[in-house]
N, C-alpha and C. Protein backbone atom coordinates (compact mmCIF):
# COMPACT_ATOMS: atom_id res chain seq x y z
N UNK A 1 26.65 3.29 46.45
CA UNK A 1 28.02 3.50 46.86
C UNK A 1 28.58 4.65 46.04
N UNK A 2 29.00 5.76 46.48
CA UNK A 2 29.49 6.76 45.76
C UNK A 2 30.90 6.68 46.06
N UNK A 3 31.46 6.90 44.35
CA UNK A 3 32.94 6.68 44.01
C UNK A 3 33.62 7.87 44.11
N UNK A 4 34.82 8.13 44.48
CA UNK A 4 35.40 9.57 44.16
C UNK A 4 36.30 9.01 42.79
N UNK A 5 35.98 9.88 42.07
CA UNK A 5 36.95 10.22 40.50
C UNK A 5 37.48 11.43 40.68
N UNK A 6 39.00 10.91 39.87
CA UNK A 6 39.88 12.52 39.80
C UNK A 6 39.13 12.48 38.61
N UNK A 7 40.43 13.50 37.83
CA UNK A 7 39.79 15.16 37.01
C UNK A 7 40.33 13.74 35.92
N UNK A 8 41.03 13.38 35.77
CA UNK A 8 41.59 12.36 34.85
C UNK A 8 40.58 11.30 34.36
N UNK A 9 39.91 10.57 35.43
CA UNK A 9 38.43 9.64 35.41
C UNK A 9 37.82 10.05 34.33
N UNK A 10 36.95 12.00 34.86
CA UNK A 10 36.05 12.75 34.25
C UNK A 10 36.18 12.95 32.65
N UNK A 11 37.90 13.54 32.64
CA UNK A 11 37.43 13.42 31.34
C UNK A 11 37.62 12.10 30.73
N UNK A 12 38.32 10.84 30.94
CA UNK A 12 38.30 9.85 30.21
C UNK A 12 36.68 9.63 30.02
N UNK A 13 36.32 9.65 31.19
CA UNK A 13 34.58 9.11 30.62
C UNK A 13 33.77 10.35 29.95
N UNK A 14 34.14 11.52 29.77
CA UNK A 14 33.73 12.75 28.56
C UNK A 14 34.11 12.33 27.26
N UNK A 15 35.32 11.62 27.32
CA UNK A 15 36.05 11.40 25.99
C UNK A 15 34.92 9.93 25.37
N UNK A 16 34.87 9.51 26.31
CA UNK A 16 34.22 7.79 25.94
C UNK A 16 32.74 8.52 25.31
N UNK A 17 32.04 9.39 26.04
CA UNK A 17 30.58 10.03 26.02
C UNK A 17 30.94 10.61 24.40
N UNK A 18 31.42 11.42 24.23
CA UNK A 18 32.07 12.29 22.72
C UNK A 18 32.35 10.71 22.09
N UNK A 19 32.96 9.90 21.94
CA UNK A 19 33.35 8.99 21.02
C UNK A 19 32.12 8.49 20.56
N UNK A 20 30.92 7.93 21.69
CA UNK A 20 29.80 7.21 21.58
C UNK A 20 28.61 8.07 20.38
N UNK A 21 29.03 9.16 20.97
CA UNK A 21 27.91 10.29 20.31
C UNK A 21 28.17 10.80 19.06
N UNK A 22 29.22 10.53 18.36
CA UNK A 22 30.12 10.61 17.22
C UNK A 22 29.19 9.57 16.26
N UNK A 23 28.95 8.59 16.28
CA UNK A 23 28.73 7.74 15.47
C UNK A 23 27.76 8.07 14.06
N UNK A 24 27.98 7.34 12.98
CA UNK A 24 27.57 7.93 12.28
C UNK A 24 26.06 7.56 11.98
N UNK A 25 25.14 8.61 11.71
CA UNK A 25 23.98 7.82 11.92
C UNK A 25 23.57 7.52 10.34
N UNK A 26 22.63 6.07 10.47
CA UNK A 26 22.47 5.10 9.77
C UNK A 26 21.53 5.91 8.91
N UNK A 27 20.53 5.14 7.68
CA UNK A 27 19.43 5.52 7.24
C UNK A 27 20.05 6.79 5.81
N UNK A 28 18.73 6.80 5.23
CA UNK A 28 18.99 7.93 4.41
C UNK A 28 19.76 9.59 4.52
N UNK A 29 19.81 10.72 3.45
CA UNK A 29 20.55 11.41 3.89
C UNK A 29 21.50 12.22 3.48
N UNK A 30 22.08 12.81 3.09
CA UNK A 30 23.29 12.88 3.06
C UNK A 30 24.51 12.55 3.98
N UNK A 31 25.55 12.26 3.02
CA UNK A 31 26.80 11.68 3.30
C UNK A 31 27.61 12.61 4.16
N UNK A 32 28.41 11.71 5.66
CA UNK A 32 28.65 12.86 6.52
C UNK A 32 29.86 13.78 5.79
N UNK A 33 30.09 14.92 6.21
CA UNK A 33 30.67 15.71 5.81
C UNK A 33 32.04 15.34 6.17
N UNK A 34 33.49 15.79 5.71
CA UNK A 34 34.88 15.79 5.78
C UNK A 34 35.28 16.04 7.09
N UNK A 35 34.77 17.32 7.90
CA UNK A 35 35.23 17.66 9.06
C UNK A 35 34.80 16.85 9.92
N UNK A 36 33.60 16.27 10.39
CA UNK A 36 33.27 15.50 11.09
C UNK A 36 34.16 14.25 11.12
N UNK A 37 34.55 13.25 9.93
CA UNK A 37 35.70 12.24 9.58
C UNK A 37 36.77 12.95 10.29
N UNK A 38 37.07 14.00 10.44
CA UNK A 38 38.22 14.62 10.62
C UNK A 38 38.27 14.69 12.28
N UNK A 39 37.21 15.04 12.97
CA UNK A 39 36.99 15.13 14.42
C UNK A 39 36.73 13.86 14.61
N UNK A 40 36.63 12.85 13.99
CA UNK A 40 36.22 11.28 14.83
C UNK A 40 37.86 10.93 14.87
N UNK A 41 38.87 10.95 13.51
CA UNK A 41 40.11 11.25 13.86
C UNK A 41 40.96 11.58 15.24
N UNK A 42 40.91 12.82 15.23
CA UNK A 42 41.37 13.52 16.13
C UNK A 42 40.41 12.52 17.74
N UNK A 43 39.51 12.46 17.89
CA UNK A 43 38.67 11.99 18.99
C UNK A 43 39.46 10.48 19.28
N UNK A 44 39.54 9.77 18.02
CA UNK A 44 40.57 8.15 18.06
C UNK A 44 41.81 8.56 19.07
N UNK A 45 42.54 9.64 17.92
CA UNK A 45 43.59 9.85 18.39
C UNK A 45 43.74 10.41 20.00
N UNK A 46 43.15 10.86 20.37
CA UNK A 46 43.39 11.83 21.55
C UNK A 46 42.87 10.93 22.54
N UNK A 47 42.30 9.25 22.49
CA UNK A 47 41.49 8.35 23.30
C UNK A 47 42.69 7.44 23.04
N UNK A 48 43.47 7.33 22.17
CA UNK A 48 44.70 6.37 21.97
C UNK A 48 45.78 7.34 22.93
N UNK A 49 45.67 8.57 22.73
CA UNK A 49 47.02 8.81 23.58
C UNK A 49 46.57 8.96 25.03
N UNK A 50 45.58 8.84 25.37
CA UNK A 50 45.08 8.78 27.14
C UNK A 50 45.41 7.63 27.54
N UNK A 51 44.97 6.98 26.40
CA UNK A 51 45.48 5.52 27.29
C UNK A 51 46.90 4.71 27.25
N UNK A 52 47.47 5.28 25.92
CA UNK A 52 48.98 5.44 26.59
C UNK A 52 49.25 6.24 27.86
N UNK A 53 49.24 7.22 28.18
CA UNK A 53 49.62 8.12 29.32
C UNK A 53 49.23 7.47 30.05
N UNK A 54 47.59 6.51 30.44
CA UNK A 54 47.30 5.98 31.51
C UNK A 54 48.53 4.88 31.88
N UNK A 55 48.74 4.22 30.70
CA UNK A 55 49.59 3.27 30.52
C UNK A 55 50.86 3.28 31.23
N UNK A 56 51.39 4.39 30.69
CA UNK A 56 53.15 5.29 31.48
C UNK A 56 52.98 5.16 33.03
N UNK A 57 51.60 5.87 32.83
CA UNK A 57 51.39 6.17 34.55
C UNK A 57 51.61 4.88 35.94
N UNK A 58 50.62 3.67 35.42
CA UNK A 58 50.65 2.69 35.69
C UNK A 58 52.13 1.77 36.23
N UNK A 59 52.51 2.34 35.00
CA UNK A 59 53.68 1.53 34.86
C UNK A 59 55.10 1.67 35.66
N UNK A 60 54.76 3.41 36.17
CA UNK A 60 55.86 4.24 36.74
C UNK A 60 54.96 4.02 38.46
N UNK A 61 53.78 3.67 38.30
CA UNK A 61 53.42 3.60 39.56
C UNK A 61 53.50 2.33 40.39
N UNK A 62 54.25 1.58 39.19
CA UNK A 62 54.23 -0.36 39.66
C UNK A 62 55.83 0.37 39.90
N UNK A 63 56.41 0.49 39.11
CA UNK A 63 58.21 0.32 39.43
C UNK A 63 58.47 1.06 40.43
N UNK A 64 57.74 2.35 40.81
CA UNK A 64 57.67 2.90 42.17
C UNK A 64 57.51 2.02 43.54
N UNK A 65 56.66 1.28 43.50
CA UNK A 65 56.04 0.46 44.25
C UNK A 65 56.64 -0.91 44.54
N UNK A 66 57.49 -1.15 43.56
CA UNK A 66 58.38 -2.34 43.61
C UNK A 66 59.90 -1.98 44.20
N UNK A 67 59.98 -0.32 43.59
CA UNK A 67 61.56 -0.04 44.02
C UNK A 67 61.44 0.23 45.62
N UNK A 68 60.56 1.12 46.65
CA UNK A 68 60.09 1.03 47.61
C UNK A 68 60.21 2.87 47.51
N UNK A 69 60.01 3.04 46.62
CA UNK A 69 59.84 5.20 46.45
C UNK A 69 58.57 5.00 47.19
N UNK A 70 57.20 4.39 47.25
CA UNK A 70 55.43 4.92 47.69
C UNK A 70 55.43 3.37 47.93
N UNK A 71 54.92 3.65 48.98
CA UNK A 71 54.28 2.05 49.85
C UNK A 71 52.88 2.32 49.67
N UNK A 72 52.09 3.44 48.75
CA UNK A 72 50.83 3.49 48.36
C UNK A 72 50.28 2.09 47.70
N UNK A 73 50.07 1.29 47.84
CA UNK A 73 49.35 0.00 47.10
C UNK A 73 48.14 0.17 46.22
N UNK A 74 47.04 1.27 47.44
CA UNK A 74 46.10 1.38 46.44
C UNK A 74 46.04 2.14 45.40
N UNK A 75 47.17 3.40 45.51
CA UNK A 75 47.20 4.13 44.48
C UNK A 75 47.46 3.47 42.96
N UNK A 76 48.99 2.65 43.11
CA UNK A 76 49.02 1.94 42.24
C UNK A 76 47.82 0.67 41.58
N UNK A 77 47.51 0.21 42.38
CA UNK A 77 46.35 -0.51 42.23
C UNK A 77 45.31 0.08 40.84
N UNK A 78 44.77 1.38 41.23
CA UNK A 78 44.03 2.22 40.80
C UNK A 78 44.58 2.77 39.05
N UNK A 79 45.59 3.27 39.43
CA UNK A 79 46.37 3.45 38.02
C UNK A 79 46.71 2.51 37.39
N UNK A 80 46.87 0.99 37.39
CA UNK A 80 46.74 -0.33 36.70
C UNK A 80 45.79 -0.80 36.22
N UNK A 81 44.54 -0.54 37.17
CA UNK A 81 43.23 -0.92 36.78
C UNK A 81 42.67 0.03 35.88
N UNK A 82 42.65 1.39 35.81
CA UNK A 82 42.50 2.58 34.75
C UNK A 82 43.31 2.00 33.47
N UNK A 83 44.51 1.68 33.67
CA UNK A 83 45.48 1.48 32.12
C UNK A 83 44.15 0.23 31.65
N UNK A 84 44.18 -1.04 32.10
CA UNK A 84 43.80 -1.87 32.25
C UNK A 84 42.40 -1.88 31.39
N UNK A 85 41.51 -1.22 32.30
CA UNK A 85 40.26 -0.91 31.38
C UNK A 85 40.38 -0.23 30.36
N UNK A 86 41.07 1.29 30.42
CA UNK A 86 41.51 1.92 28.63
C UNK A 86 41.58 0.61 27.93
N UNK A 87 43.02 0.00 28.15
CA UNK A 87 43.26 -1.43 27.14
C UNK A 87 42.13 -1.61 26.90
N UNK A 88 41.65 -2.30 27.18
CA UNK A 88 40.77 -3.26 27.25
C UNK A 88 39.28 -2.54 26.30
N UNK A 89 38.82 -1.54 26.69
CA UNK A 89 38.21 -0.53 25.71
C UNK A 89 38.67 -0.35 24.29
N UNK A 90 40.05 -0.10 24.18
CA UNK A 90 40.42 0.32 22.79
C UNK A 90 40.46 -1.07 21.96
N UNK A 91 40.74 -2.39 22.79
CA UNK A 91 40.47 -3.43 22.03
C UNK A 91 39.47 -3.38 21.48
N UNK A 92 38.47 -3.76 22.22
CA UNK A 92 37.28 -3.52 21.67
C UNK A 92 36.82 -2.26 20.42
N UNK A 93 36.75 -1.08 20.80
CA UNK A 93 36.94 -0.42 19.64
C UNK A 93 37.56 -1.07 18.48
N UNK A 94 38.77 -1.47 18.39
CA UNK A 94 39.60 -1.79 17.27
C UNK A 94 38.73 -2.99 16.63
N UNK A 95 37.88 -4.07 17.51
CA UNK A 95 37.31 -5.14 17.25
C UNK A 95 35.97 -5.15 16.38
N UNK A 96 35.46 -3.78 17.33
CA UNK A 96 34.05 -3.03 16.48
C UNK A 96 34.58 -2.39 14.90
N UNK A 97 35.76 -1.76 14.76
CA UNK A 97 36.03 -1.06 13.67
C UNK A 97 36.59 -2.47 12.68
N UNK A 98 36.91 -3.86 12.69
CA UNK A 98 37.57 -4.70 11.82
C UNK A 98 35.94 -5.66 11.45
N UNK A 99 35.15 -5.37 12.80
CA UNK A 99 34.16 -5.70 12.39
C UNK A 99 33.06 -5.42 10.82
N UNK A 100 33.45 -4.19 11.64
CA UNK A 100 32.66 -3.54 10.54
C UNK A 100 32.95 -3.22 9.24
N UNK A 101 34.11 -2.91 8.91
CA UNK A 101 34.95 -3.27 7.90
C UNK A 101 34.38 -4.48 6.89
N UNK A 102 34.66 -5.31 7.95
CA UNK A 102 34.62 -7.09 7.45
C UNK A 102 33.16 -6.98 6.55
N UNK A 103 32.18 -6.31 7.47
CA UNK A 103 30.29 -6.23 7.19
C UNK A 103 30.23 -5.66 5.66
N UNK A 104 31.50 -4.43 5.57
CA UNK A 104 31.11 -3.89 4.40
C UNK A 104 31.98 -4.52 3.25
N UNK A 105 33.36 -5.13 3.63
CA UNK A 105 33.59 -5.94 2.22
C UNK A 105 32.67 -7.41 2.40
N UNK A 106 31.75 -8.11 3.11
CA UNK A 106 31.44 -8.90 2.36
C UNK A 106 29.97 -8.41 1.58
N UNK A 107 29.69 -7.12 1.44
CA UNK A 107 28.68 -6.71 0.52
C UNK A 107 28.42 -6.93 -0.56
N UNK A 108 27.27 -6.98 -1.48
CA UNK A 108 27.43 -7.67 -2.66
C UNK A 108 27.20 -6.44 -3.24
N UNK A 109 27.90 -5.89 -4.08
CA UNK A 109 28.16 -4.47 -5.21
C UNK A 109 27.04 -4.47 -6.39
């Protein structure tokens, strides 16, 4: 079944691909460098504010839809379910990052 994605889809799932590929790799080494911390930053940040915007979007596309401005259903539909999954992603993220956290204070020093 082939899906059509807007330009918005593409890059959310570029941004998800860049976040995944970010990670820091395990094993011996040297310690990652400052800028890189600095671009996983910026990468958080710029995946937190998409999914606010998805969020706005959603949200302006339900009160549209309720006030009777777009009798589009599926559009809105679509932009709820996008906010929806972001959510639902960044939970997770946040869940993986308290995780891991947790892994390294119960370490024994």
């Amino acid at each position: 079944m082939l899906k059509v994605m807007s330009a918005n889809d593409l890059h959310f799932l570029k941004l998800q691909q860049e976040l995944v590929n970010s990670s820091i790799p395990s094993g011996g080494g040297n310690p990652p460098k400052n800028p890189s911390a600095t671009e996983f930053l910026d990468l958080m940040e710029k995946g937190i504010k998409e999914i606010n915007t998805g969020a706005r979007e959603a949200e302006k596309a339900s009160m549209d839809l309720a006030s009777g401005r777009t009798s589009n259903i599926h559009e809105t539909m679509l932009a709820v379910t996008k906010a929806e999954l972001g959510f639902d992603m960044m939970v997770q993220m946040r869940n993986k990052v308290i995780e891991a956290y947790q892994e390294v204070m119960r370490m024994q020093v």
